[in-house]
Structures are given as structure tokens and as C-alpha cells.
Protein backbone atom coordinates (compact mmCIF):
# COMPACT_ATOMS: atom_id res chain seq x y z
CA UNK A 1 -10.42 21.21 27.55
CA UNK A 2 -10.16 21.52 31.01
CA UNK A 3 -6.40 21.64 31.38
CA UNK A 4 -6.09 24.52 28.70
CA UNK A 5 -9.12 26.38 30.50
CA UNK A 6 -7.53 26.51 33.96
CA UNK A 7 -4.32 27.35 31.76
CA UNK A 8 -6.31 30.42 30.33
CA UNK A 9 -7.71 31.40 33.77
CA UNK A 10 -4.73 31.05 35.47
CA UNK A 11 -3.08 33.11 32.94
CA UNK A 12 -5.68 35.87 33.23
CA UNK A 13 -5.55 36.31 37.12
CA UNK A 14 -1.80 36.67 37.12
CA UNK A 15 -1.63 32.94 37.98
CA UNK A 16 -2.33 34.20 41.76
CA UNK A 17 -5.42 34.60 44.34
CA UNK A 18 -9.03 33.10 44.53
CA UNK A 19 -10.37 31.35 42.05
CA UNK A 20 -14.33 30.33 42.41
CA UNK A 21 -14.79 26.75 40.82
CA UNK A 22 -18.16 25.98 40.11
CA UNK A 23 -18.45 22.10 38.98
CA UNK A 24 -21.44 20.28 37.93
CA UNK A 25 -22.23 17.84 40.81
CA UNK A 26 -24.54 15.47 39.01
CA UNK A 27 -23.60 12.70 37.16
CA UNK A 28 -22.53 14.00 33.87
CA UNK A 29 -19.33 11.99 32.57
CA UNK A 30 -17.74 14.18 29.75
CA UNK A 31 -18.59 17.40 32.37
CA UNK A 32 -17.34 15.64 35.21
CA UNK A 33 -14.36 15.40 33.20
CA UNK A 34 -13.87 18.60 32.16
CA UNK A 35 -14.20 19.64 35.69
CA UNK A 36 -11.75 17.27 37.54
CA UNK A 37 -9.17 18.26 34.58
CA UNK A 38 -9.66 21.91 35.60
CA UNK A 39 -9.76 21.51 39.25
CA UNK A 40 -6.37 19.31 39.05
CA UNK A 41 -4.75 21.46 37.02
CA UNK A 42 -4.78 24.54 39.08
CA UNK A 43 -4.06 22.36 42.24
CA UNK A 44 -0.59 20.59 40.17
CA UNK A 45 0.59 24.20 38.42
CA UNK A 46 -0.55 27.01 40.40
CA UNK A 47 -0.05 26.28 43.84
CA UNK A 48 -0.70 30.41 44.74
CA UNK A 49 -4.21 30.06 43.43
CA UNK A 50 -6.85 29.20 46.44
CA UNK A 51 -9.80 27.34 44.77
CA UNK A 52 -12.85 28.33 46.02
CA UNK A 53 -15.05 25.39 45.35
CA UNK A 54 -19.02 25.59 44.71
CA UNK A 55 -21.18 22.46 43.61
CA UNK A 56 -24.48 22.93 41.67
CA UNK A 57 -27.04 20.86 39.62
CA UNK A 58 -29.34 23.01 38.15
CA UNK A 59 -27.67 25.36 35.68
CA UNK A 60 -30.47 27.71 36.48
CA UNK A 61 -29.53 28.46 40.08
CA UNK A 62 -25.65 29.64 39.30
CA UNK A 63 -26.86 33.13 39.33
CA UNK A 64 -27.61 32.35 43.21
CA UNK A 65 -24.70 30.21 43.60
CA UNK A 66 -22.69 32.60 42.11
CA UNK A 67 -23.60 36.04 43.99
CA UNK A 68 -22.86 33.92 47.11
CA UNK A 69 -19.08 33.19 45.94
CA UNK A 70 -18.67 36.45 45.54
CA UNK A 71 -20.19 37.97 48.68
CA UNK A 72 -18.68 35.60 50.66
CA UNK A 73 -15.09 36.10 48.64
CA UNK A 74 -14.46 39.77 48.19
CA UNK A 75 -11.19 39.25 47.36
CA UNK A 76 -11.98 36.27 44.55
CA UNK A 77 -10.36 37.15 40.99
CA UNK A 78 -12.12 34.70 38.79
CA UNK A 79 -14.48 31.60 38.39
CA UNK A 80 -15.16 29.20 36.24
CA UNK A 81 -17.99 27.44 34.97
CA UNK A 82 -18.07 24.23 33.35
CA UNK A 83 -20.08 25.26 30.04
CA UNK A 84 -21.67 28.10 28.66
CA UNK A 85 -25.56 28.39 30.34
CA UNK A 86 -23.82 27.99 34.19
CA UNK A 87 -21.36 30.66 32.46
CA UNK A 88 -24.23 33.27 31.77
CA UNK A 89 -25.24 32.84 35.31
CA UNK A 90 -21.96 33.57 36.53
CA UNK A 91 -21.97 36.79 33.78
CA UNK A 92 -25.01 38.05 35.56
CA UNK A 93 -23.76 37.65 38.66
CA UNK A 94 -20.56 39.30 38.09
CA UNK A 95 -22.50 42.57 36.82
CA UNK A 96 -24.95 42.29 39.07
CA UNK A 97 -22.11 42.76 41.82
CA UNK A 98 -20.65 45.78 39.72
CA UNK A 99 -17.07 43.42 39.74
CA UNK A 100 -15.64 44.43 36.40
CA UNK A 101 -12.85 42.93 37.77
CA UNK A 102 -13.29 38.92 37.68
CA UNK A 103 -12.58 36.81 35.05
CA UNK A 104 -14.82 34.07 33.97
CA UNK A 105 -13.90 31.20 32.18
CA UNK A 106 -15.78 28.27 30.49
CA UNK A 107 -15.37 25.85 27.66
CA UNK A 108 -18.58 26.61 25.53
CA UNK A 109 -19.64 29.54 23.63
CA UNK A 110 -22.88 30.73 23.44
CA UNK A 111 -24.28 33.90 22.20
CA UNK A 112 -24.62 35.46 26.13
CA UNK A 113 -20.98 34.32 25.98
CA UNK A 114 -20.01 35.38 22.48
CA UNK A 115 -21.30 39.35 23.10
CA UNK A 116 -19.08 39.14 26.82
CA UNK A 117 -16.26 38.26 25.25
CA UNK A 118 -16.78 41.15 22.23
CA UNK A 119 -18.04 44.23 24.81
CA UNK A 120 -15.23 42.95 27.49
């Protein structure tokens, strides 16, 4: 799951620039997975992708971590999120930030996720 989402997100920046990787740093084995497949993907394939890495533990706090990436990253193209509540943080944060323009990429669906994906 992880190879085919970095894959995706690679894909969908043009396979080029910053990429904000937000990865679940608690001790989580099948999401720990999912992230080190993502993370080593990118680093093996896309070697003109800079990953912009960002650790958190509570899924409730990506909003903040999330408005920092970008802040901090004007230029960053995309981020991903390890599964679909982290992913609605990352949603909000993109809109809140008026950045129509970054892709966000996760492995889960959820219905925050589901009506992104349908409105674009």
C-alpha cells in the first residue's frame, strides 16, 4: 500500500519537488509499515522529489502539524498522510491555506476523504 501510494503521489506532482511526509511516530506496526514503504519508495524512484518529513502521534494535531509544513514550505506540492483521519487534517489544512494546488495522498477512505476526492 505504501509503494503504490508514493507511486500515485509521485505521479500526481509530476514526479518532481517537495513532498510533506507525515508518518505516525508511535508504535503502530502495520502503519509503521505503510509509512517506511512510502518513505523508501520515493527515496529509491524519485530521486527529484525532496521529502519533507513531519512526525506526529495524535491524529488530532495534523491540522497544526500540517499548516506548519506548509508555511514553512511554500514551495511543497503534496503530502501524505498515513490513513484517512491524519488525511482530513491535512484536507483542512490545505484549504485553510487557500493551496488548491497540493496533492494529498493516503491509503484509507473515509467520508471527509470520499467528498475530496468527488468535489476535487
Amino acid at each position: 500500500m505504501g509503494q503504490k501510494t508514493a507511486d500515485n503521489l509521485a505521479k500526481a506532482i509530476g514526479g518532481e519537488g517537495e513532498l510533506g511526509f507525515l508518518y505516525f511516530d508511535a508504535n503502530a506496526y502495520v502503519v509503521n509499515q505503510r509509512d517506511a514503504a512510502f518513505r523508501t519508495t520515493i527515496e529509491k524512484n524519485y530521486p527529484n522529489i525532496k521529502i519533507i518529513p513531519a512526525g506526529f502521534s495524535d491524529p488530532s494535531r495534523v491540522l497544526q502539524v500540517a499548516s506548519a509544513m506548509i508555511l514553512q514550505h511554500p514551495k511543497i506540492k503534496a503530502i501524505y498522510a498515513p490513513w484517512a483521519d491524519p488525511a482530513s487534517g491535512v484536507l483542512q489544512s490545505v484549504r485553510a491555506a487557500h493551496r488548491d494546488d497540493i496533492a494529498v495522498g493516503t491509503m484509507d477512505l473515509s467520508n471527509t476523504v470520499a467528498v475530496s476526492l468527488v468535489t476535487g
